[in-house]
C-alpha atoms as a PDB file:
ATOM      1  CA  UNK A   1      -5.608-118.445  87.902  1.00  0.00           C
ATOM      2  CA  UNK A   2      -4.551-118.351  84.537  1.00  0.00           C
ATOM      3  CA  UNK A   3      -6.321-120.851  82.285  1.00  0.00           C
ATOM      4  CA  UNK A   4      -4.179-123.890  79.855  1.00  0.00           C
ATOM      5  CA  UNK A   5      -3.878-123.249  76.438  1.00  0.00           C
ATOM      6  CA  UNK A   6      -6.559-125.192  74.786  1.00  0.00           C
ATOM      7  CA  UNK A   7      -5.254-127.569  71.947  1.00  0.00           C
ATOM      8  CA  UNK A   8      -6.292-130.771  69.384  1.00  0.00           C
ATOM      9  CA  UNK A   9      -9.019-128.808  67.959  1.00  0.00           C
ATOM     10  CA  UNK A  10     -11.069-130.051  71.494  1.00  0.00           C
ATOM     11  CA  UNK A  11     -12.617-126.929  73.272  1.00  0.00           C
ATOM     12  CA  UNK A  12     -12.788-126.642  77.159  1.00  0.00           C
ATOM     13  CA  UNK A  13     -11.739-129.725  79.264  1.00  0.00           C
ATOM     14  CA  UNK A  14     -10.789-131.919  76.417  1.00  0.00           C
ATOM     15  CA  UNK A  15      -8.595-129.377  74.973  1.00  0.00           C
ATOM     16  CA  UNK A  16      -6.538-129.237  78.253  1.00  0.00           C
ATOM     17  CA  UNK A  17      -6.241-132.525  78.522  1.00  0.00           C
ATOM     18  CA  UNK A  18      -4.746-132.774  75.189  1.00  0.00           C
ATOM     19  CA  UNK A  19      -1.738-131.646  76.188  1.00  0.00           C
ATOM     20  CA  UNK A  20      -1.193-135.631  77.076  1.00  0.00           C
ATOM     21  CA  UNK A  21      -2.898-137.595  75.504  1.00  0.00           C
ATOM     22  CA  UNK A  22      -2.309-140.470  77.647  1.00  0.00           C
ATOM     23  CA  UNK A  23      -3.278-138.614  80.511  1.00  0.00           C
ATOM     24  CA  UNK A  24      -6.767-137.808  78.934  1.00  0.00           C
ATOM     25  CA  UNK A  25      -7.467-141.272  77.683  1.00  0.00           C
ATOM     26  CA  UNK A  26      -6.899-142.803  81.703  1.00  0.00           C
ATOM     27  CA  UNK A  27      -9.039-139.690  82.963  1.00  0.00           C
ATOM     28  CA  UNK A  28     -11.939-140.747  80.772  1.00  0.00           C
ATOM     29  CA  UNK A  29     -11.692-144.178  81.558  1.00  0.00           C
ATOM     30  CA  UNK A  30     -11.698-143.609  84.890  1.00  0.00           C
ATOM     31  CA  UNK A  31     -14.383-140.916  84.677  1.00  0.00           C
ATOM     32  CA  UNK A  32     -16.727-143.465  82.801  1.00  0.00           C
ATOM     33  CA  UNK A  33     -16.571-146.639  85.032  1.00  0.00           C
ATOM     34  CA  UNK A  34     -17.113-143.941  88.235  1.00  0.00           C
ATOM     35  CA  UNK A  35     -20.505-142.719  86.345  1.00  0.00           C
ATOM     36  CA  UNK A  36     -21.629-146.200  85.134  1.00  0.00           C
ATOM     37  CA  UNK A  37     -21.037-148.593  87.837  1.00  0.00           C
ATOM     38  CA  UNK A  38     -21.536-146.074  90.885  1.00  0.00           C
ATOM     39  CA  UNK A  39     -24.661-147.003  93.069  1.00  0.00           C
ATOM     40  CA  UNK A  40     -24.733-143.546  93.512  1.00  0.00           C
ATOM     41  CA  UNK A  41     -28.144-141.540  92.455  1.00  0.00           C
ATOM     42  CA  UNK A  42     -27.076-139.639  88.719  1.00  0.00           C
ATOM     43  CA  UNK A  43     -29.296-136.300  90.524  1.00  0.00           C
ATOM     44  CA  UNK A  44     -26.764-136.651  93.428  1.00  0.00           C
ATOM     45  CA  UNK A  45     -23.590-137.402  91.628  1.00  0.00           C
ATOM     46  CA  UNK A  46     -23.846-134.077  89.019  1.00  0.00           C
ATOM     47  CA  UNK A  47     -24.842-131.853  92.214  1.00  0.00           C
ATOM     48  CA  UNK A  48     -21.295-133.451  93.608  1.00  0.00           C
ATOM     49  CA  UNK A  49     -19.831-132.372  90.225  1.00  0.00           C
ATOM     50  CA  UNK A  50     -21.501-128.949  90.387  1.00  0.00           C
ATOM     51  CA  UNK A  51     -20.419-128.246  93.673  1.00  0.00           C
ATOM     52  CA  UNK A  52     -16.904-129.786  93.244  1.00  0.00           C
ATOM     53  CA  UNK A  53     -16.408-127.156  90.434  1.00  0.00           C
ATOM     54  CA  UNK A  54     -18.217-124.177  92.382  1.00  0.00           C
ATOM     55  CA  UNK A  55     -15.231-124.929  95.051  1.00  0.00           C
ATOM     56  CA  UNK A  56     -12.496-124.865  92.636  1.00  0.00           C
ATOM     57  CA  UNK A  57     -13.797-121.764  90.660  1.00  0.00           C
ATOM     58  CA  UNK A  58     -14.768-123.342  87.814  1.00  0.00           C
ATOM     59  CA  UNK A  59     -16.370-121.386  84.858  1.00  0.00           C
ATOM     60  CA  UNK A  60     -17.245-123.867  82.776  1.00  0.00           C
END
């Protein structure tokens, strides 16, 4: 899969996001309240992460 262009002067995930900014602002809200209000364990939620990107052949 060929990776996005990387833009704003953000590296990696930001810098895709970038793109729209709009779109990246509602990610990261989203994103936050999902880490701070989950009663999820934090151990348990970055092995979901992990594993999540270890599916989609993440590199990062």
């Amino acid at each position: 899969m060929a990776r996005v262009e990387e833009v704003g002067g953000l590296e990696g995930f930001g810098g895709v996001y970038s793109h729209c900014p709009d779109l990246f602002k509602g990610f990261m809200f989203r994103y936050g309240v999902l880490w701070s209000h989950s009663k999820l364990d934090p151990l348990l939620k970055d092995l979901v992460r992990l594993k999540s990107a270890n599916l989609n052949g993440c590199r990062y």
